[in-house]
C-alpha atoms as a PDB file:
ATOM      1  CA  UNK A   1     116.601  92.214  86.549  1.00  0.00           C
ATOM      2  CA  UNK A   2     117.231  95.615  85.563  1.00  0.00           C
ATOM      3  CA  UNK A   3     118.794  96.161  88.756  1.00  0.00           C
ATOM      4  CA  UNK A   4     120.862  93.138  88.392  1.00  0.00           C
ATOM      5  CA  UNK A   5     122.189  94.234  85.143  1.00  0.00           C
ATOM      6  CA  UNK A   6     120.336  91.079  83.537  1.00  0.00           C
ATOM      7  CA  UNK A   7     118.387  93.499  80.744  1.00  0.00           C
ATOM      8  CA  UNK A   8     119.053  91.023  78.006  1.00  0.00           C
ATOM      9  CA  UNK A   9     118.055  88.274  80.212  1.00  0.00           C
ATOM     10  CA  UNK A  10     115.040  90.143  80.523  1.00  0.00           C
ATOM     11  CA  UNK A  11     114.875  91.330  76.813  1.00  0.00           C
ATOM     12  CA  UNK A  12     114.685  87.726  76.279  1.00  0.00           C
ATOM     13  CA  UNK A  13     112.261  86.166  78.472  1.00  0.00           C
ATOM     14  CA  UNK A  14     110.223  89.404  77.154  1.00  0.00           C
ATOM     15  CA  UNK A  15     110.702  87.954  73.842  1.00  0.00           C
ATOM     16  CA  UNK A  16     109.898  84.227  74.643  1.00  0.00           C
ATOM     17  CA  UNK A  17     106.414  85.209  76.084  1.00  0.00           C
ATOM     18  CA  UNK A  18     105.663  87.205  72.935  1.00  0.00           C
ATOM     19  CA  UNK A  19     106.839  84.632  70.633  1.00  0.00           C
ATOM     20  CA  UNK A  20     104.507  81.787  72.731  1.00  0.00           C
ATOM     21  CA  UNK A  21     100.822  80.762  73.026  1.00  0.00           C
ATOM     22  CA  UNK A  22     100.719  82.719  76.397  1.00  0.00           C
ATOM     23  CA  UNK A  23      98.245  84.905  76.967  1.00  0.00           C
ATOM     24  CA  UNK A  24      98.536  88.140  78.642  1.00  0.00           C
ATOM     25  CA  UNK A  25      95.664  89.261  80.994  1.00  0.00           C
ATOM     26  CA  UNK A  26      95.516  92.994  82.175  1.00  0.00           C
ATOM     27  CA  UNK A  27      94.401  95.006  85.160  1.00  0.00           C
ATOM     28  CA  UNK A  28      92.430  98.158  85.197  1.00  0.00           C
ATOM     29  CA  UNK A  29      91.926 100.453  88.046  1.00  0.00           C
ATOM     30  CA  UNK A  30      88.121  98.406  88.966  1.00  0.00           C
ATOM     31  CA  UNK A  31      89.946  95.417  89.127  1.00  0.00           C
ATOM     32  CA  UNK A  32      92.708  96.445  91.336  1.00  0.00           C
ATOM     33  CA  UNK A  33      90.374  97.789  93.749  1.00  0.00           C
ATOM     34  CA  UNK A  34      88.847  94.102  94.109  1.00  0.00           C
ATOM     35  CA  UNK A  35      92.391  93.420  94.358  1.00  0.00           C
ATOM     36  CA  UNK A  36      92.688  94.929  97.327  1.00  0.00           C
ATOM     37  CA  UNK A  37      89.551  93.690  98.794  1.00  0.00           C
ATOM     38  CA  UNK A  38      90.330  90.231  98.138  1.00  0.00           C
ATOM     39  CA  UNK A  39      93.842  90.888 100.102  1.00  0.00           C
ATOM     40  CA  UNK A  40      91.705  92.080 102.596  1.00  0.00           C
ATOM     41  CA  UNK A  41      89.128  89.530 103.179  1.00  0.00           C
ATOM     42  CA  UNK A  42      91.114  86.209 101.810  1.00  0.00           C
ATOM     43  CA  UNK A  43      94.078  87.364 103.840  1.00  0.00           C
ATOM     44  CA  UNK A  44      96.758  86.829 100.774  1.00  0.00           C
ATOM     45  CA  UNK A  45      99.424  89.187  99.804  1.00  0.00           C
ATOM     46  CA  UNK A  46      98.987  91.531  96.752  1.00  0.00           C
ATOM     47  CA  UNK A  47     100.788  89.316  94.411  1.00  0.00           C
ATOM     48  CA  UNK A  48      98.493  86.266  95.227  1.00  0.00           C
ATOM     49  CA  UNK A  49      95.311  88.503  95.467  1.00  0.00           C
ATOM     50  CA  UNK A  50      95.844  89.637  91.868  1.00  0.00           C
ATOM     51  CA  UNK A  51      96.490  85.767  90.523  1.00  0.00           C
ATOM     52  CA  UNK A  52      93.532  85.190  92.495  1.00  0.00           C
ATOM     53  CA  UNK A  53      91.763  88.027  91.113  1.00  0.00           C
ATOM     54  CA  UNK A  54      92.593  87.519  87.445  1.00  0.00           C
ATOM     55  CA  UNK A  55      91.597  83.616  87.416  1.00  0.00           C
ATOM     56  CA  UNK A  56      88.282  84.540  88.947  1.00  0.00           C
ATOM     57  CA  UNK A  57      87.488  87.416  86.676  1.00  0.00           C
ATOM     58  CA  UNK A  58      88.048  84.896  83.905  1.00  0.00           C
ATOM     59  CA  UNK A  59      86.851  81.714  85.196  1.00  0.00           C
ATOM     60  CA  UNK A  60      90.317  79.717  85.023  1.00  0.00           C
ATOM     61  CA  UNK A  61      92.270  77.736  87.835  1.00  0.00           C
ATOM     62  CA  UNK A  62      95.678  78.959  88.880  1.00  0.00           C
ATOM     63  CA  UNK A  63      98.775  76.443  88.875  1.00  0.00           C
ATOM     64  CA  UNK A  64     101.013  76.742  91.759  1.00  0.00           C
ATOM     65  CA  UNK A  65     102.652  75.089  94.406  1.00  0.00           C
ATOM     66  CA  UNK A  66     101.503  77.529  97.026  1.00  0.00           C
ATOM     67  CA  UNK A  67      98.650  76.625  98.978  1.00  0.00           C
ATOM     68  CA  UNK A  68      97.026  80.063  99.986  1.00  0.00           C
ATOM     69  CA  UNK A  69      95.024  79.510  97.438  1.00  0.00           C
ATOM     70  CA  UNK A  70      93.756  76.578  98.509  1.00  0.00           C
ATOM     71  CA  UNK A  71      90.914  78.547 100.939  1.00  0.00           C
ATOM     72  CA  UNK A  72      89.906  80.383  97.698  1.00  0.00           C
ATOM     73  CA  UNK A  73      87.267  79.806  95.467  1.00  0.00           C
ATOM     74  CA  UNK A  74      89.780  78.965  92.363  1.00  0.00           C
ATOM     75  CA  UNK A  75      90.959  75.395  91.728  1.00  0.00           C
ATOM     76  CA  UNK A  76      94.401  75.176  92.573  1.00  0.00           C
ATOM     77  CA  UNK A  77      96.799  72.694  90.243  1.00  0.00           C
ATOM     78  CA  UNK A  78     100.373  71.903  90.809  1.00  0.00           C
ATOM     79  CA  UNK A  79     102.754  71.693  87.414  1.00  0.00           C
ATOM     80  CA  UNK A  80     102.988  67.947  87.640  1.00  0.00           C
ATOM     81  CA  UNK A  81      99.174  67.694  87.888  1.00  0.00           C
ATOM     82  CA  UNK A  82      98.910  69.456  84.118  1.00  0.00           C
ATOM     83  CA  UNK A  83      99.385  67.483  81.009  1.00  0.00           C
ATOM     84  CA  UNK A  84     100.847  69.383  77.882  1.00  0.00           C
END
């Protein structure tokens, strides 16, 4: 976004997640080792390795439409299966 020259865009969706109930999860260097091994032996990119990662680590089921993560060990939802 920054590149785009979309910094209050970004400014506010910064905003938005500090102002909501989400909850921010964070990496440290242990975990993005298994990061990497998970790439390695699941086969998924970095980006789905750390999702896949960060909802093992602590124990919660990843929503998404993409189904790599379907031959993981995490419970994949997609949006319309979750009720707010």
């Amino acid at each position: 976004m920054i590149r785009n020259d979309r910094i209050d865009k970004l400014i506010e969706f910064l905003s938005d997640i500090i102002s909501s109930k989400i909850i921010r999860l964070d990496t440290n260097t242990n975990d993005e080792l298994n990061v990497i091994r998970a790439m390695k032996k699941l086969k998924l990119d970095f980006d789905d390795s750390l999702q896949f990662h960060v909802c093992q680590k602590n124990d919660l089921k990843i929503i998404s439409y993409d189904k790599h993560f379907d031959k993981t060990t995490i419970k994949r939802l997609e949006p319309n299966d979750v009720k707010l």
